[in-house]
PDB file of N, CA and C in Angstrom:
ATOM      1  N   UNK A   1      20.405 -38.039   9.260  1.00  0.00           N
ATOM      2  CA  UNK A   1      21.245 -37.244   8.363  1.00  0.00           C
ATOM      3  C   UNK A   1      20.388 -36.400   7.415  1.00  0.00           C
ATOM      4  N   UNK A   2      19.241 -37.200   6.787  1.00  0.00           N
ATOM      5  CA  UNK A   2      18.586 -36.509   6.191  1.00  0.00           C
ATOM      6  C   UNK A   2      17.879 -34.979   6.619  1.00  0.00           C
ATOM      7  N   UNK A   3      17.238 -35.278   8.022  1.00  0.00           N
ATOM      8  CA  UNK A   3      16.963 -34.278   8.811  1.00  0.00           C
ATOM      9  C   UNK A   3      17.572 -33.032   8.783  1.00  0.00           C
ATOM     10  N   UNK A   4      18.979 -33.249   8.994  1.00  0.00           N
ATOM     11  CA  UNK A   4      19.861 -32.049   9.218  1.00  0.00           C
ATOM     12  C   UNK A   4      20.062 -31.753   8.223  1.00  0.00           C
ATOM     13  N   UNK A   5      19.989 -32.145   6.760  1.00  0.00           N
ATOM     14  CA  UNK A   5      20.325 -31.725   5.413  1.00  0.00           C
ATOM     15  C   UNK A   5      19.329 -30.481   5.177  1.00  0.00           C
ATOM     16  N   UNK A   6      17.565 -30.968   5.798  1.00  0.00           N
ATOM     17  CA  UNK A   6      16.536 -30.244   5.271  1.00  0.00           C
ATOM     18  C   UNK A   6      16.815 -28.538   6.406  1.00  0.00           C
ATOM     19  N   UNK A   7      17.012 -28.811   7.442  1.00  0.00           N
ATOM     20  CA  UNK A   7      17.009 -27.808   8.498  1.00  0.00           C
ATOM     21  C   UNK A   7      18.400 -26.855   7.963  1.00  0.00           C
ATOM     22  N   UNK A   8      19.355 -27.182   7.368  1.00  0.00           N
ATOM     23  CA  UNK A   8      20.416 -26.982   6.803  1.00  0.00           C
ATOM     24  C   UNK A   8      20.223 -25.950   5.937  1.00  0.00           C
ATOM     25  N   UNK A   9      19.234 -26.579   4.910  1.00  0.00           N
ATOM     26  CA  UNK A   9      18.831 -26.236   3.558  1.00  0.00           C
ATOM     27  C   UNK A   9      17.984 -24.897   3.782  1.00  0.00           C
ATOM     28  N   UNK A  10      17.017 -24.900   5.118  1.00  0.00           N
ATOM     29  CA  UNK A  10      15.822 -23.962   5.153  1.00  0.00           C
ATOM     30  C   UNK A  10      16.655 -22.577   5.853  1.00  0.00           C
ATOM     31  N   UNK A  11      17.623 -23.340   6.575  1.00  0.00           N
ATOM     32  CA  UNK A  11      18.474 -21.807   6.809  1.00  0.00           C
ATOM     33  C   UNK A  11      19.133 -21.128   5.576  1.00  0.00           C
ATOM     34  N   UNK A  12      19.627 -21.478   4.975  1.00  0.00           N
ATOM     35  CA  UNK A  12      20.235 -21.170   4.191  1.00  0.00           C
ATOM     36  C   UNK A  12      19.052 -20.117   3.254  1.00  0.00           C
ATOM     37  N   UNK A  13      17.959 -20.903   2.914  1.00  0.00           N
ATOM     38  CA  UNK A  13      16.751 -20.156   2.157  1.00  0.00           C
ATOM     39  C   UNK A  13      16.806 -18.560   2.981  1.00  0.00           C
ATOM     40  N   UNK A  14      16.353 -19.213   4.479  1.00  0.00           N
ATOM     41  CA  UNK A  14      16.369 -17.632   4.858  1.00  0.00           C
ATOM     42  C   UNK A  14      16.841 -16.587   5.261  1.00  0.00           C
ATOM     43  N   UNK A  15      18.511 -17.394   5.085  1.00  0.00           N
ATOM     44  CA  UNK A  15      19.818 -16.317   4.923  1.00  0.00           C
ATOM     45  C   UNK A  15      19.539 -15.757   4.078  1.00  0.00           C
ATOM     46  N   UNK A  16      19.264 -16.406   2.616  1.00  0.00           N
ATOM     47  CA  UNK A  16      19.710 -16.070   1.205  1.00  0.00           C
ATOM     48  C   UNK A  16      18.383 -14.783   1.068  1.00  0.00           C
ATOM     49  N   UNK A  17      17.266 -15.361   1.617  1.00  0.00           N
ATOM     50  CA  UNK A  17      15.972 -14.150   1.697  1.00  0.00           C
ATOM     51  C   UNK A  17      16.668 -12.331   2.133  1.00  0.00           C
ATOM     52  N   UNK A  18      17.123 -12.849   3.535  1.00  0.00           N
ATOM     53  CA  UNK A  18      17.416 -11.509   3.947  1.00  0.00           C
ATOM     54  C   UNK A  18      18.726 -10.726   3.359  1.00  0.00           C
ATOM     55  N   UNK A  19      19.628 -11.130   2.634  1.00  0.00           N
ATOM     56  CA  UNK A  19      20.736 -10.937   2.178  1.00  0.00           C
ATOM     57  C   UNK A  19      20.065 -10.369   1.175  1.00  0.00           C
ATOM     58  N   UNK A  20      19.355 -10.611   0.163  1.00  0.00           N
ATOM     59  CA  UNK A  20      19.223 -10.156  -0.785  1.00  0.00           C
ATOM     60  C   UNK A  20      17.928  -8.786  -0.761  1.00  0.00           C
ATOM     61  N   UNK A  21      16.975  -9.026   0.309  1.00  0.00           N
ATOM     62  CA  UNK A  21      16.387  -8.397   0.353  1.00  0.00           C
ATOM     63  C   UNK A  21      17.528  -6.913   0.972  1.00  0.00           C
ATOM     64  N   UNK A  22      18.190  -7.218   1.829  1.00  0.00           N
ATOM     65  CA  UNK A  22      18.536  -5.947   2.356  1.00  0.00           C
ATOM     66  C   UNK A  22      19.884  -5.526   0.974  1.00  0.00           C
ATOM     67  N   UNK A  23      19.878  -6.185   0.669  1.00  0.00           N
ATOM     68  CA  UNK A  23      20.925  -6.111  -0.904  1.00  0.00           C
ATOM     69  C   UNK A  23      20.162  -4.557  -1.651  1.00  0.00           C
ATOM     70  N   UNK A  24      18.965  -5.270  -1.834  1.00  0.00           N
ATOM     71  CA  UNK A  24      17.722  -4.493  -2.771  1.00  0.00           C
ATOM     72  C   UNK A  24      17.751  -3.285  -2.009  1.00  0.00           C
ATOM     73  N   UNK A  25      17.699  -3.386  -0.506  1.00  0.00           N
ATOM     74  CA  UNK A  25      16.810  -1.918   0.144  1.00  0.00           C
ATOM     75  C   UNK A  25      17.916  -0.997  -0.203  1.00  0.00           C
ATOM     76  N   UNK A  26      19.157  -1.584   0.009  1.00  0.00           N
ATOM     77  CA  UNK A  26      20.470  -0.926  -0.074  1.00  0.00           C
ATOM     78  C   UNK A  26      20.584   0.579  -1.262  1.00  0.00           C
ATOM     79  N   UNK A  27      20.246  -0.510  -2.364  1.00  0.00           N
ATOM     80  CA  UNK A  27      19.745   0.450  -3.830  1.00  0.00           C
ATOM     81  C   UNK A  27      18.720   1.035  -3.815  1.00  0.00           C
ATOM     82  N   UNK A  28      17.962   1.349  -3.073  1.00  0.00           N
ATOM     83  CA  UNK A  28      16.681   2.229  -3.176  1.00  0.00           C
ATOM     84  C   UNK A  28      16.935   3.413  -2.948  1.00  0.00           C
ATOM     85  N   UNK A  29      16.360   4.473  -3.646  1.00  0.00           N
ATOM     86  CA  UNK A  29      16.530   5.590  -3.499  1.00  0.00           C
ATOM     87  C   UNK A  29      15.349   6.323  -2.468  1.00  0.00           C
ATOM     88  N   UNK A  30      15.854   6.654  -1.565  1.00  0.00           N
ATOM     89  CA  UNK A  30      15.016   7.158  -0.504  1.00  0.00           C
ATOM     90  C   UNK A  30      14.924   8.646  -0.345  1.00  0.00           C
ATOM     91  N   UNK A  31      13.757   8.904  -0.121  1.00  0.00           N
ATOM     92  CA  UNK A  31      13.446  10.570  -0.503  1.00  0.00           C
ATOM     93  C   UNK A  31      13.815  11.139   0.943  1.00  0.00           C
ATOM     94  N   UNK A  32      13.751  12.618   1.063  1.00  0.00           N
ATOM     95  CA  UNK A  32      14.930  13.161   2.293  1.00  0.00           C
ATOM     96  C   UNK A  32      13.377  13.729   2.828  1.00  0.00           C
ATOM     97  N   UNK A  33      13.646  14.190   3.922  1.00  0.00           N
ATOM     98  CA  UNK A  33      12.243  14.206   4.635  1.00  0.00           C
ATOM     99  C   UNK A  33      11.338  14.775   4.243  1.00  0.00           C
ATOM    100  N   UNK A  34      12.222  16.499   3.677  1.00  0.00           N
ATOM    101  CA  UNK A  34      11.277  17.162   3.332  1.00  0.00           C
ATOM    102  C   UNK A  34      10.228  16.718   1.831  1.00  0.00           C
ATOM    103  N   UNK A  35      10.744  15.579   1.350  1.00  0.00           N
ATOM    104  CA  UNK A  35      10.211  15.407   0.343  1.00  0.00           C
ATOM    105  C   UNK A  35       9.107  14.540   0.294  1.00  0.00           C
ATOM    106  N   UNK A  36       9.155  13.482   1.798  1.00  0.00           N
ATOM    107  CA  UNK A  36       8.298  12.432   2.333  1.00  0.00           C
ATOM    108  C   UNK A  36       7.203  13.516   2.918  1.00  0.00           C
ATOM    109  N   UNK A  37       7.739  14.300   3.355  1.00  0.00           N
ATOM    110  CA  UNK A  37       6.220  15.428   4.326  1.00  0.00           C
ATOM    111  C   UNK A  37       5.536  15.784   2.982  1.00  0.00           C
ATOM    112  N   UNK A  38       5.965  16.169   2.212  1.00  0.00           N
ATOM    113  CA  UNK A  38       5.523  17.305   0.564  1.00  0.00           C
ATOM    114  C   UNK A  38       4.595  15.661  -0.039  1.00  0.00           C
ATOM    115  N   UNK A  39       4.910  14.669  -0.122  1.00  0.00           N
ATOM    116  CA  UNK A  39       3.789  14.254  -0.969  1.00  0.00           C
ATOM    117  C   UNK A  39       3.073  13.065   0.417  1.00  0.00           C
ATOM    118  N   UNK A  40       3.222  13.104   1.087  1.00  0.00           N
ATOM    119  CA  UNK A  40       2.354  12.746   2.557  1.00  0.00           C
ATOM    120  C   UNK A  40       0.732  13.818   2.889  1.00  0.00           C
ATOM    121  N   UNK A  41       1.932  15.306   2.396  1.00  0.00           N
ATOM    122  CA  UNK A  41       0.268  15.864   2.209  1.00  0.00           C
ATOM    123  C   UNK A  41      -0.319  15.763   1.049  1.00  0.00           C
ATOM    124  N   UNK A  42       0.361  15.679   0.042  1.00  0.00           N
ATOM    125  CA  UNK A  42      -0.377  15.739  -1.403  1.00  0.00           C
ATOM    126  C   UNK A  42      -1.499  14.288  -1.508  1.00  0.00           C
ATOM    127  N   UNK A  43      -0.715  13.139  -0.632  1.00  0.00           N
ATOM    128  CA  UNK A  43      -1.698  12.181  -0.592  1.00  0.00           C
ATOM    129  C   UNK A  43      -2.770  12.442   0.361  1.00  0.00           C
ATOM    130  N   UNK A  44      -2.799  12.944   1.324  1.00  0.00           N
ATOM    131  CA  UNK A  44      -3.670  13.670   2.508  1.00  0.00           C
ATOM    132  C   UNK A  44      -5.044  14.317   1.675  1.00  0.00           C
ATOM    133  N   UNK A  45      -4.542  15.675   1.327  1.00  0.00           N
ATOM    134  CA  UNK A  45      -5.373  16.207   0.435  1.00  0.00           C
ATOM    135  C   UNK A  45      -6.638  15.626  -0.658  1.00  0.00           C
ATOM    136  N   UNK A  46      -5.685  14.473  -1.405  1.00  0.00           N
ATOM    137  CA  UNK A  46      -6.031  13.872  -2.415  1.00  0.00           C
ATOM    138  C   UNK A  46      -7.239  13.195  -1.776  1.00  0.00           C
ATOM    139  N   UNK A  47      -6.961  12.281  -0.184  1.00  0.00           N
ATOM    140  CA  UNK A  47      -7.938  11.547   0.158  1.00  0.00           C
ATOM    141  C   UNK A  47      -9.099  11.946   0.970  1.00  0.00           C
ATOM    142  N   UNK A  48      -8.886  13.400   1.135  1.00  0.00           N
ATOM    143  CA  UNK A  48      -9.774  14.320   1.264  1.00  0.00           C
ATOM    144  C   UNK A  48     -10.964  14.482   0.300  1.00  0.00           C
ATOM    145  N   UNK A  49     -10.202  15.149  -1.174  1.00  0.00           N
ATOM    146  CA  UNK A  49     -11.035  15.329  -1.982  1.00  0.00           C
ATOM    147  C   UNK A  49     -11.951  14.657  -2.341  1.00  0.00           C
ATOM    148  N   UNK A  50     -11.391  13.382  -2.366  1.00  0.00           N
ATOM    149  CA  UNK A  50     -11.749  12.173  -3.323  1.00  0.00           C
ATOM    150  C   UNK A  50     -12.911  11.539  -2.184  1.00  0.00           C
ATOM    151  N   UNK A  51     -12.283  11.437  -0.960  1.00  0.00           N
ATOM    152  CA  UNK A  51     -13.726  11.181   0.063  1.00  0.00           C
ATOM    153  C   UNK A  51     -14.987  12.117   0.242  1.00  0.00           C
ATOM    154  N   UNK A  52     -14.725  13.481  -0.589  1.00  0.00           N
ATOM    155  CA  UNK A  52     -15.589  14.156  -0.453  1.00  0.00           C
ATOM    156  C   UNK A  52     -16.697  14.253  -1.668  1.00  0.00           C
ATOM    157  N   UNK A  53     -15.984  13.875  -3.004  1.00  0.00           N
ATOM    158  CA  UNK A  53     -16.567  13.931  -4.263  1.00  0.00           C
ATOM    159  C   UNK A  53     -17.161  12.418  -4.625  1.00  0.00           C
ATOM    160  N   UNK A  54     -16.546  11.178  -3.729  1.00  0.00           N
ATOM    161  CA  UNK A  54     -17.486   9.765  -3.672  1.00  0.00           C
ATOM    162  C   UNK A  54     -18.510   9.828  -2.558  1.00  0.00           C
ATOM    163  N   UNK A  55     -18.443  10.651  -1.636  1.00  0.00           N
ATOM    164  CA  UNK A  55     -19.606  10.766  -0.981  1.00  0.00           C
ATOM    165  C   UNK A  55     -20.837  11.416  -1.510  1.00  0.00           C
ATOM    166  N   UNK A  56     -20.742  13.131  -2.414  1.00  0.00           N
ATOM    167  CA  UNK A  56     -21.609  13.750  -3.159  1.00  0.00           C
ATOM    168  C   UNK A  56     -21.905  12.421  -4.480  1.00  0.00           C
ATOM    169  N   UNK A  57     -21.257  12.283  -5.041  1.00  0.00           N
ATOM    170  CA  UNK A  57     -21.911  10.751  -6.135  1.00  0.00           C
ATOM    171  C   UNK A  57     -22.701  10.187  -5.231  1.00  0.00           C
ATOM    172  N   UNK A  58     -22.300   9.343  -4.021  1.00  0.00           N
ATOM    173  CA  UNK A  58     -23.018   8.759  -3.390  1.00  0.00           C
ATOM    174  C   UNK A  58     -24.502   8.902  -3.539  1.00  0.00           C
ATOM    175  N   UNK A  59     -24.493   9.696  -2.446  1.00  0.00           N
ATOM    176  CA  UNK A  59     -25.859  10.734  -2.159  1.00  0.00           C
ATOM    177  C   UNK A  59     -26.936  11.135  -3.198  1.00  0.00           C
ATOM    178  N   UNK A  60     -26.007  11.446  -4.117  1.00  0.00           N
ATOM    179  CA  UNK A  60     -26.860  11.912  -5.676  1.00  0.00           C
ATOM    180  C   UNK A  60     -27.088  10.957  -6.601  1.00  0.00           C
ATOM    181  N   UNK A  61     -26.432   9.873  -6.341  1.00  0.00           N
ATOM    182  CA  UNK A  61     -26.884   8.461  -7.136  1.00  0.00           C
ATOM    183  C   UNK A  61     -28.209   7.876  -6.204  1.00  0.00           C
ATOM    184  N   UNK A  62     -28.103   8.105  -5.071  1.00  0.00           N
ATOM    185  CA  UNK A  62     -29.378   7.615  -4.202  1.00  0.00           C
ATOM    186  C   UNK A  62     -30.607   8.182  -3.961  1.00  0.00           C
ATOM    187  N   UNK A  63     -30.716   9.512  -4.151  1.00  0.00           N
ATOM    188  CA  UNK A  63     -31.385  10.478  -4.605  1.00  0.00           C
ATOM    189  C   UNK A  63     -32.346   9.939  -5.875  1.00  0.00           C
ATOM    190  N   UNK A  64     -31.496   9.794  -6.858  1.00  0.00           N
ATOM    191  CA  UNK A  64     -31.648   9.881  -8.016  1.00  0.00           C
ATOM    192  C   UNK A  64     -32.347   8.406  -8.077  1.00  0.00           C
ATOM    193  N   UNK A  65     -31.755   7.562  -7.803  1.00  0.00           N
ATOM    194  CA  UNK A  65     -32.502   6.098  -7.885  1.00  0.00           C
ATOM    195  C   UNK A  65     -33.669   6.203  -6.664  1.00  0.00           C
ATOM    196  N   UNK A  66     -33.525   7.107  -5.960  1.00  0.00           N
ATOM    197  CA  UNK A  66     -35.291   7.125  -5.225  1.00  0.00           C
ATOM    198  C   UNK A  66     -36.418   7.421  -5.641  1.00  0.00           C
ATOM    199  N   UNK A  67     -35.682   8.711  -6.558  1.00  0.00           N
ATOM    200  CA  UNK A  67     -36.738   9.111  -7.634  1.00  0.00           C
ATOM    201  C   UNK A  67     -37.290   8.584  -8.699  1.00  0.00           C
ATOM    202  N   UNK A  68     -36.207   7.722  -9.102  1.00  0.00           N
ATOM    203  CA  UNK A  68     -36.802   6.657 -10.744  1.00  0.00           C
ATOM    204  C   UNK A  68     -37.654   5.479  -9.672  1.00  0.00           C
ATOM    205  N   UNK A  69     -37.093   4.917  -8.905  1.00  0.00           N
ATOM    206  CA  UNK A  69     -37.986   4.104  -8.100  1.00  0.00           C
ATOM    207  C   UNK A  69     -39.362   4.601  -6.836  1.00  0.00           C
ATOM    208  N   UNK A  70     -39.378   5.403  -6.671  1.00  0.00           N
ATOM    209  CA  UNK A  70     -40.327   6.044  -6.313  1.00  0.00           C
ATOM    210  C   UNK A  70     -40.493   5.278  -4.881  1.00  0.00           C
ATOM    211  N   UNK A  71     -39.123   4.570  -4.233  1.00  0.00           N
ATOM    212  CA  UNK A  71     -38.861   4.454  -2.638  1.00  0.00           C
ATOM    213  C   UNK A  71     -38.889   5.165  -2.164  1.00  0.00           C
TER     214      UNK A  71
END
């Protein structure tokens, strides 16, 4: 009896999980496509830049510590 109480109990947990989760998604405000493409590139771009300006640091921090160390 006990058994079936716990197996009982764990469904119920993961009824209550998905119910509420899709409760939540329900209320989310979801952006319309053109608005998912518009900052899809803005993040694009961004990880462009940003891979391009930690690579020049890179380089110029290693540079720079070759020279104080004289490797």
């Amino acid at each position: 009896m006990a058994a079936k109480k716990k197996a009982s109990k764990k469904q119920n947990v993961i009824q209550r999980y998905v119910r509420e989760t899709s409760g939540e998604l329900r209320k989310v405000s979801w952006p319309s496509r053109q608005e998912a493409y518009h900052l899809t590139v803005i993040v694009v771009i961004t990880m462009i830049f940003m891979g391009a300006f930690l690579s020049l640091v890179s380089g110029a921090s290693s540079r720079l510590l070759n020279l104080v160390f004289g490797i």
